[in-house]
N, C-alpha and C. Protein backbone atom coordinates (compact mmCIF):
# COMPACT_ATOMS: atom_id res chain seq x y z
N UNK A 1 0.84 -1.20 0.00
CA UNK A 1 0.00 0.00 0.00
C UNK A 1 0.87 1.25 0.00
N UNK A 2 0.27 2.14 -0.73
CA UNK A 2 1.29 3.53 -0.71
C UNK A 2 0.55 4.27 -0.08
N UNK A 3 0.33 4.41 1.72
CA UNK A 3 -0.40 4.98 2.06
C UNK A 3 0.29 6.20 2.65
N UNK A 4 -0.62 7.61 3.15
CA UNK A 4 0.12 8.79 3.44
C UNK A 4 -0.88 9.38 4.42
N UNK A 5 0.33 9.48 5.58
CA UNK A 5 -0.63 10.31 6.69
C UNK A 5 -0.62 11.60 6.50
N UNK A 6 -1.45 12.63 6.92
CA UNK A 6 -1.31 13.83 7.01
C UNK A 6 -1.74 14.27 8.21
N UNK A 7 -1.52 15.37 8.27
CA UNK A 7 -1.84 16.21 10.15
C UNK A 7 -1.71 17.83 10.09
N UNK A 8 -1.61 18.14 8.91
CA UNK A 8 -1.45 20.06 8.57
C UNK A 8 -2.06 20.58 7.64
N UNK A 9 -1.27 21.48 6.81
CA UNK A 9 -1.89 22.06 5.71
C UNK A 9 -2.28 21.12 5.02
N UNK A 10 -2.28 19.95 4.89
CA UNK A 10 -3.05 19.25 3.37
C UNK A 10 -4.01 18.49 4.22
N UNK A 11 -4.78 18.43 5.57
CA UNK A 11 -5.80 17.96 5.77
C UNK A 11 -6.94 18.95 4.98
N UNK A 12 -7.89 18.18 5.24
CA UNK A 12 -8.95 18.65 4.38
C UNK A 12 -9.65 19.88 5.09
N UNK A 13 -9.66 19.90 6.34
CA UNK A 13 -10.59 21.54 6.69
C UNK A 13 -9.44 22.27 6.76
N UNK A 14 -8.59 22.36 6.31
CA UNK A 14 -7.07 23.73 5.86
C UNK A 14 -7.54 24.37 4.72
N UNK A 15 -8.05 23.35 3.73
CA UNK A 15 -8.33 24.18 2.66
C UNK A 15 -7.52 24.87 1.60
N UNK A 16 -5.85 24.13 1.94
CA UNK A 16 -4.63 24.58 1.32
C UNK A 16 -4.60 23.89 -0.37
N UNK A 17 -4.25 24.73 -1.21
CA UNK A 17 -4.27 23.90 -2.63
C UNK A 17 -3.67 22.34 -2.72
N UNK A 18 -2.23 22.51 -1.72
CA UNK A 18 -1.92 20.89 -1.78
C UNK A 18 -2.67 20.27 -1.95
N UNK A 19 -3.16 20.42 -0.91
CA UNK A 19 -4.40 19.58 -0.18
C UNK A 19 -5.67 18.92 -0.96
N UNK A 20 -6.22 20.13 -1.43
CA UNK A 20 -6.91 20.34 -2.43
C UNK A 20 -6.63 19.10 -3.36
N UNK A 21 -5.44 19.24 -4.02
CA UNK A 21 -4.91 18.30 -5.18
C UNK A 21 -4.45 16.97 -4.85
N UNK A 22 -4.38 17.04 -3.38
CA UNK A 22 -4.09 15.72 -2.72
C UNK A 22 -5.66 15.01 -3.18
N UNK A 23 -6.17 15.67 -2.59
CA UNK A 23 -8.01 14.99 -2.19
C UNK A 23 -8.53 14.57 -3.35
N UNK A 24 -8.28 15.51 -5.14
CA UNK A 24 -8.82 15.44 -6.24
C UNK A 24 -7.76 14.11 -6.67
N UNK A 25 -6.80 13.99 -6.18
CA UNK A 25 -6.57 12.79 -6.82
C UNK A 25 -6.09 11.63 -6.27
N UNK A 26 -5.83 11.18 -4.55
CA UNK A 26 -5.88 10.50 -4.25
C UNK A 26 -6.92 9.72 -3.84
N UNK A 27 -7.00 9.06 -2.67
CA UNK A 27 -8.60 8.50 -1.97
C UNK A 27 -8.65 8.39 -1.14
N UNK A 28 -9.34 8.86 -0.58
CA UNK A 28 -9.20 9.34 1.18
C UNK A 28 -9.85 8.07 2.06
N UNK A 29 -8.69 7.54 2.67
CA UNK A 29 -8.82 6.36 3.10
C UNK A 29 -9.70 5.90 4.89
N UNK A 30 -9.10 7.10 5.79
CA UNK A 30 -9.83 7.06 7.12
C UNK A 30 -9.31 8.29 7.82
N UNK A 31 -10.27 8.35 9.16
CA UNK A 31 -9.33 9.44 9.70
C UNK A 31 -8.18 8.61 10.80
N UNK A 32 -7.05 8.96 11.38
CA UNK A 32 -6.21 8.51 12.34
C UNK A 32 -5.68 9.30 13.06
N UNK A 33 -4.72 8.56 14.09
CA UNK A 33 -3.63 9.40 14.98
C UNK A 33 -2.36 8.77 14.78
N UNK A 34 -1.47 9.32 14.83
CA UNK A 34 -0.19 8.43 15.24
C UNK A 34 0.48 9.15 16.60
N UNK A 35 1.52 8.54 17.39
CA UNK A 35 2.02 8.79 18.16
C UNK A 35 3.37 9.73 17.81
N UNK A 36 3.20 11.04 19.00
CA UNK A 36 4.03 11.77 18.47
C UNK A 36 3.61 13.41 19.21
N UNK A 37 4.09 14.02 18.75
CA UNK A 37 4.24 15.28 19.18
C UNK A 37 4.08 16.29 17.81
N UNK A 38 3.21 17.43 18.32
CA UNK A 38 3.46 18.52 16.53
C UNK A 38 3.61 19.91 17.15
N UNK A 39 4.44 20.65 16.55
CA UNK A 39 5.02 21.98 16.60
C UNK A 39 4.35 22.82 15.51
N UNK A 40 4.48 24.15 16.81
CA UNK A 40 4.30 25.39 15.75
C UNK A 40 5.26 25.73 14.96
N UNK A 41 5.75 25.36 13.53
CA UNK A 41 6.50 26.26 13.29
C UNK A 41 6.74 27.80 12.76
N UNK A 42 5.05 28.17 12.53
CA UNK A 42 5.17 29.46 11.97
C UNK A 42 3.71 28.96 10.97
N UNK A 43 3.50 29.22 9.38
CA UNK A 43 2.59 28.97 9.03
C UNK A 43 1.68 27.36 8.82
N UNK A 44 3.14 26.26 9.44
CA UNK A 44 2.27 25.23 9.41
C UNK A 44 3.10 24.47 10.46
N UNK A 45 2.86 23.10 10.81
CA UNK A 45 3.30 22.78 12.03
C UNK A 45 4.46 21.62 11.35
N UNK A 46 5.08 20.87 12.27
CA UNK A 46 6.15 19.93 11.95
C UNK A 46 5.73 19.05 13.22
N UNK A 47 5.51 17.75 12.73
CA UNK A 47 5.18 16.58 13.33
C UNK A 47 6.42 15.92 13.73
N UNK A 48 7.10 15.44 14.83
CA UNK A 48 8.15 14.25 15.33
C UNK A 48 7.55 13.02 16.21
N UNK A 49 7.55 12.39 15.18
CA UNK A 49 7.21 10.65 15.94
C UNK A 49 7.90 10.77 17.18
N UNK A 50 6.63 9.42 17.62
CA UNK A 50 8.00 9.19 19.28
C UNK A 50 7.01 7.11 19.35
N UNK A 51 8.23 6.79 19.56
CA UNK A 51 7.69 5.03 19.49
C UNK A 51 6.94 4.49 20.86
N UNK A 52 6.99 5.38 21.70
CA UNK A 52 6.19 5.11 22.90
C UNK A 52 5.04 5.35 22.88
N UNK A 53 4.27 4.87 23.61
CA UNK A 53 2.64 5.92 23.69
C UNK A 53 2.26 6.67 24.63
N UNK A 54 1.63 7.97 24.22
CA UNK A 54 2.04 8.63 24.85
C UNK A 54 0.96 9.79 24.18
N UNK A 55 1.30 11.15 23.79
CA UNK A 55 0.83 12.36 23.01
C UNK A 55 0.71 11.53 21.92
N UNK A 56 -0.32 11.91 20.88
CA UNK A 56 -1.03 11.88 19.58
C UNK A 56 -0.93 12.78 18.55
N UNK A 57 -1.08 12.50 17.79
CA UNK A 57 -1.14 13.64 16.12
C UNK A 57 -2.23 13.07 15.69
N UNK A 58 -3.36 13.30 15.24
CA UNK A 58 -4.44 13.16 14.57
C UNK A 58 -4.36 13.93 13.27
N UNK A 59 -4.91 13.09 12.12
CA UNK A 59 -5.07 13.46 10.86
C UNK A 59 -5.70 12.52 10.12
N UNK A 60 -5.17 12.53 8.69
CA UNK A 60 -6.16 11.67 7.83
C UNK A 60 -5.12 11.10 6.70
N UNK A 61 -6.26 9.57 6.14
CA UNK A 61 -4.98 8.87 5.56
C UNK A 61 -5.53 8.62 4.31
N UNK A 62 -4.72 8.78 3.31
CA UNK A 62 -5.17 8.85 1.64
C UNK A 62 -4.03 7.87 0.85
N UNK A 63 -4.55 7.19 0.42
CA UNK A 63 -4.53 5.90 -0.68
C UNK A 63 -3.57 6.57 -1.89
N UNK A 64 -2.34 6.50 -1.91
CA UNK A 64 -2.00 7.09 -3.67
C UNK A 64 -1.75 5.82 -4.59
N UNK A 65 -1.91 5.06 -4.40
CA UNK A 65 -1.40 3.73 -5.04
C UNK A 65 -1.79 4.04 -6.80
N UNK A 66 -3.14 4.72 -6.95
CA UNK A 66 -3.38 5.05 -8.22
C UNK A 66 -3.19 6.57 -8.67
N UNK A 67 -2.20 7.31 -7.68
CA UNK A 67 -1.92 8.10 -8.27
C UNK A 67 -0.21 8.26 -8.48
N UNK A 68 0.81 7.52 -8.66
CA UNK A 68 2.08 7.52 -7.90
C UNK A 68 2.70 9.10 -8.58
N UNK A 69 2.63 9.48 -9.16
CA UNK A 69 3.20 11.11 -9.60
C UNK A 69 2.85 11.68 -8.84
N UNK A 70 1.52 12.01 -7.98
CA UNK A 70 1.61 12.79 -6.91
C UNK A 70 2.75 12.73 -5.72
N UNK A 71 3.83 11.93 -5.88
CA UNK A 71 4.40 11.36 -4.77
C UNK A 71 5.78 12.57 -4.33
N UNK A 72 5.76 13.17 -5.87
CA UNK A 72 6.76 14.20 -6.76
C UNK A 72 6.23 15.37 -6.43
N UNK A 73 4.97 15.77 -6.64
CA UNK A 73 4.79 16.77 -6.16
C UNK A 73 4.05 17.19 -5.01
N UNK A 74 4.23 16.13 -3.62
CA UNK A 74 3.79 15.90 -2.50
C UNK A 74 5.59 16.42 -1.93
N UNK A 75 6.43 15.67 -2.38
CA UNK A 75 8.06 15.70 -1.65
C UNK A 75 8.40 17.16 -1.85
N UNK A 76 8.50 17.73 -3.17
CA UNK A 76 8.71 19.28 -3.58
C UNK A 76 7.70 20.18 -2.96
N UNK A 77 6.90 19.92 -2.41
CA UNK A 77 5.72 21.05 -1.48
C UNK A 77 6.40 20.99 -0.06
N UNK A 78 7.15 20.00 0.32
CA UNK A 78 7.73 19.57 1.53
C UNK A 78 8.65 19.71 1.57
N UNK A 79 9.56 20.16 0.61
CA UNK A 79 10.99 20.30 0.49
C UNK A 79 11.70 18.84 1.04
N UNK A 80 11.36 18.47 0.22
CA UNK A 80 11.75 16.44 0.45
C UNK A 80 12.57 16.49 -0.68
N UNK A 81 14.15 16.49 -0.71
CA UNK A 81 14.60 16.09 -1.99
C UNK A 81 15.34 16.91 -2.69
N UNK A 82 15.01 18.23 -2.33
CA UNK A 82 15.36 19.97 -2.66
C UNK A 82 16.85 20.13 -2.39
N UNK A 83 17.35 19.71 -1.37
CA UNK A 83 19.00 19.31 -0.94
C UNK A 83 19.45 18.59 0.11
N UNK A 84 20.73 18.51 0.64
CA UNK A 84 21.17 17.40 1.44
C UNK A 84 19.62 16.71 2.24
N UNK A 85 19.91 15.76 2.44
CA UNK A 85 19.03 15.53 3.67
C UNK A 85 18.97 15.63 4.72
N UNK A 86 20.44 15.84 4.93
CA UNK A 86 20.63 16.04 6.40
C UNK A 86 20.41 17.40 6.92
N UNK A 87 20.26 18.67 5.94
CA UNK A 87 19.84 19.78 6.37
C UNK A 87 18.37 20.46 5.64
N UNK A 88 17.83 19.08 5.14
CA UNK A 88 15.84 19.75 4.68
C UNK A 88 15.20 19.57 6.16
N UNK A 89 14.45 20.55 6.07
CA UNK A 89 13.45 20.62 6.80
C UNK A 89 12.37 19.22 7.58
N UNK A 90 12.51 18.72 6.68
CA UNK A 90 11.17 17.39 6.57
C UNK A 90 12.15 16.47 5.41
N UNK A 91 11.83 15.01 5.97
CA UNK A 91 11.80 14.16 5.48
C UNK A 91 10.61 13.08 5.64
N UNK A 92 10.60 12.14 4.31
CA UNK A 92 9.45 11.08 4.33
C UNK A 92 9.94 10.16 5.03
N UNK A 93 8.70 9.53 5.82
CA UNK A 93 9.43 8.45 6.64
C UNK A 93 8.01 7.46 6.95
N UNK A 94 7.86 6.28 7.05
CA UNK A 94 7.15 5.54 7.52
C UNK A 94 6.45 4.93 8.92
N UNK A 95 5.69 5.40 9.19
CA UNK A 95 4.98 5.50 10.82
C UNK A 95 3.87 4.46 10.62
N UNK A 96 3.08 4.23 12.10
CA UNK A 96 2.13 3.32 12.14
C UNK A 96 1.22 4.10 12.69
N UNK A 97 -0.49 4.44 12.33
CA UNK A 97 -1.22 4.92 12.43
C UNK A 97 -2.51 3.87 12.66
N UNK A 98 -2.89 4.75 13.32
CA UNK A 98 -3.98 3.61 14.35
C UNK A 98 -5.49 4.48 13.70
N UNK A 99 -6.25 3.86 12.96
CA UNK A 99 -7.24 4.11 12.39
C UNK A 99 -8.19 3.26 13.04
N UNK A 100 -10.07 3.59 12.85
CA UNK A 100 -10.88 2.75 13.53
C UNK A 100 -10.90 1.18 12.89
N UNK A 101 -10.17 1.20 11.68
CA UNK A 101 -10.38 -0.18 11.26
C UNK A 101 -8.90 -1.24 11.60
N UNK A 102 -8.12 -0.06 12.35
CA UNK A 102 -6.78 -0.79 12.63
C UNK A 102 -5.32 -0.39 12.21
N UNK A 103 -4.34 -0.77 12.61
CA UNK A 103 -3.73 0.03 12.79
C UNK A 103 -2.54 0.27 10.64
N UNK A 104 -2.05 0.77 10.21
CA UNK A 104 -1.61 0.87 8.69
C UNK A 104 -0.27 1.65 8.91
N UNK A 105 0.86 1.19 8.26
CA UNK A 105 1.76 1.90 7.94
C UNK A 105 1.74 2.70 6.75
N UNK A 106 2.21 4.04 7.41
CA UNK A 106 1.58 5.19 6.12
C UNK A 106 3.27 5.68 5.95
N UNK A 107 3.52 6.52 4.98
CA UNK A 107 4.30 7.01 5.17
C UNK A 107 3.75 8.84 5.27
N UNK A 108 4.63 9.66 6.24
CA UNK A 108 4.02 10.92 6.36
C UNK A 108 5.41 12.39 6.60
N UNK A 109 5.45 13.43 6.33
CA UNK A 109 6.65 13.88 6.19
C UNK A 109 6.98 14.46 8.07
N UNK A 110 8.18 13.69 8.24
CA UNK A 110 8.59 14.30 9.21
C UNK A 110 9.24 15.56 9.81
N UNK A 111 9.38 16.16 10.81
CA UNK A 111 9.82 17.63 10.82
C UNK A 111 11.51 17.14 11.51
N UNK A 112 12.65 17.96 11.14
CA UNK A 112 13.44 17.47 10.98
C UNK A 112 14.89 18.17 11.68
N UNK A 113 14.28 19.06 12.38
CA UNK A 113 15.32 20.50 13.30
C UNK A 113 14.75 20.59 14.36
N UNK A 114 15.97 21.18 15.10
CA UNK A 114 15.42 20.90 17.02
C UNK A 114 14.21 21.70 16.48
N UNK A 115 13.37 21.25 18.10
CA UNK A 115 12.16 22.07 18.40
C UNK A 115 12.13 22.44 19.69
N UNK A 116 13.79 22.76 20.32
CA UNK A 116 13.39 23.37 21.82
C UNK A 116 12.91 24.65 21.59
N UNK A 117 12.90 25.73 20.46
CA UNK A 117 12.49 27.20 20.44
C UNK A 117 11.14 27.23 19.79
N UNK A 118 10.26 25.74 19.81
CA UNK A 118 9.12 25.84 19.44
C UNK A 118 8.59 25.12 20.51
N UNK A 119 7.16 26.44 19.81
CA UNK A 119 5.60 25.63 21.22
C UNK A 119 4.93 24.49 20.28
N UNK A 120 4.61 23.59 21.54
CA UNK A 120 3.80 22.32 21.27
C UNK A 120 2.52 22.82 20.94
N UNK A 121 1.94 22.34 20.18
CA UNK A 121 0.13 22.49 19.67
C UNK A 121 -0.40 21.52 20.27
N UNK A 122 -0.77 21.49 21.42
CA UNK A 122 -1.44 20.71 22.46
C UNK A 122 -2.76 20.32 21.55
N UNK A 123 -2.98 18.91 22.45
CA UNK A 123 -3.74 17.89 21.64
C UNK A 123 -3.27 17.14 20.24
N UNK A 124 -2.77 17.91 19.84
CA UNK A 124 -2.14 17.35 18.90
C UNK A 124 -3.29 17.33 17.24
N UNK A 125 -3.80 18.51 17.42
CA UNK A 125 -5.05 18.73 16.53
C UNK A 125 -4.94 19.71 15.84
N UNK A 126 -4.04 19.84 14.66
CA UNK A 126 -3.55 21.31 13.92
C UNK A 126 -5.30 22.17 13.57
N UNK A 127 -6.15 21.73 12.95
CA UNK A 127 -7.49 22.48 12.43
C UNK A 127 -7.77 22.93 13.66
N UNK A 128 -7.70 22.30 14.91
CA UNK A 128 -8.30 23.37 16.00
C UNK A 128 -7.35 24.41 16.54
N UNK A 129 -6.14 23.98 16.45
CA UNK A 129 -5.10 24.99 17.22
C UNK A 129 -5.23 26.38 15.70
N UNK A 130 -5.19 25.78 14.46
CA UNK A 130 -5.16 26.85 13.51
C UNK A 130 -6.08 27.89 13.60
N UNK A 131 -7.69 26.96 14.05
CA UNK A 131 -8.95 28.16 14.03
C UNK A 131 -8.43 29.02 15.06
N UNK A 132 -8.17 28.45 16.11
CA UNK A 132 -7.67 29.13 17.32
C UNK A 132 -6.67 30.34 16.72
N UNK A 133 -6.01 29.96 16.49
CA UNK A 133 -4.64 30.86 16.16
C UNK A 133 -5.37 31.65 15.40
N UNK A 134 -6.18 31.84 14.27
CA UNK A 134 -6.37 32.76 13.15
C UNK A 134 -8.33 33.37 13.33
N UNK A 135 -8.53 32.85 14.80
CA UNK A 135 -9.51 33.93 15.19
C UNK A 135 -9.21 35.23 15.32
């Protein structure tokens, strides 16, 4: 399965064009959480797994198997690929997400620079911390 979590701008109540073009051409598979922690970084947040359980990231998981070119212009919106890896922002990486039908390895872009000079988005729910933020 080429599955892909999301938890920011390309969920669906963001309303961000990614997103948008994610939704028109992938297939939106369930909603989930994975374990982990998400940061403010400024206009969108950066997600870091953690293998314990513990804090949550909630988002949603979309099917590209029939779209694989989106995969190209999913990495270049993320700066996945753009230069070294060891100094992009985000990299793709493969997590386990616990959906109501069970649990799926998705792959989803990780955030990738300390985050001691960033605040946590408690709950772990970017659409509510965003309404919040942009009331």
């Amino acid at each position: 399965m080429e599955l892909l979590f999301v938890y920011g701008t390309l969920l669906s109540s963001i309303n961000h064009p990614v997103g948008e073009n994610l939704r028109l051409k992938a297939c939106y598979r369930d909603k989930g959480w994975a374990y982990g922690k998400l940061y403010d970084i400024g206009e969108y947040p950066g997600f870091v797994p953690q293998a314990e359980k513990g804090l949550t990231v909630v988002g949603e998981v979309y099917d590209l198997r029939l779209c694989p070119d989106l995969w190209a212009a999913l990495d270049a919106y993320e700066g996945v690929g753009e230069s070294d890896m060891e100094t992009a922002e985000y990299s793709r990486q493969k997590i386990s997400v616990v959906t109501i039908k069970g649990t799926l390895t998705c792959w989803t872009y990780v955030y990738q620079e300390t985050v001691e000079h960033l605040s946590p988005i408690r709950d772990g729910d970017y659409p509510a911390y965003f309404l919040a933020k942009n009331q």
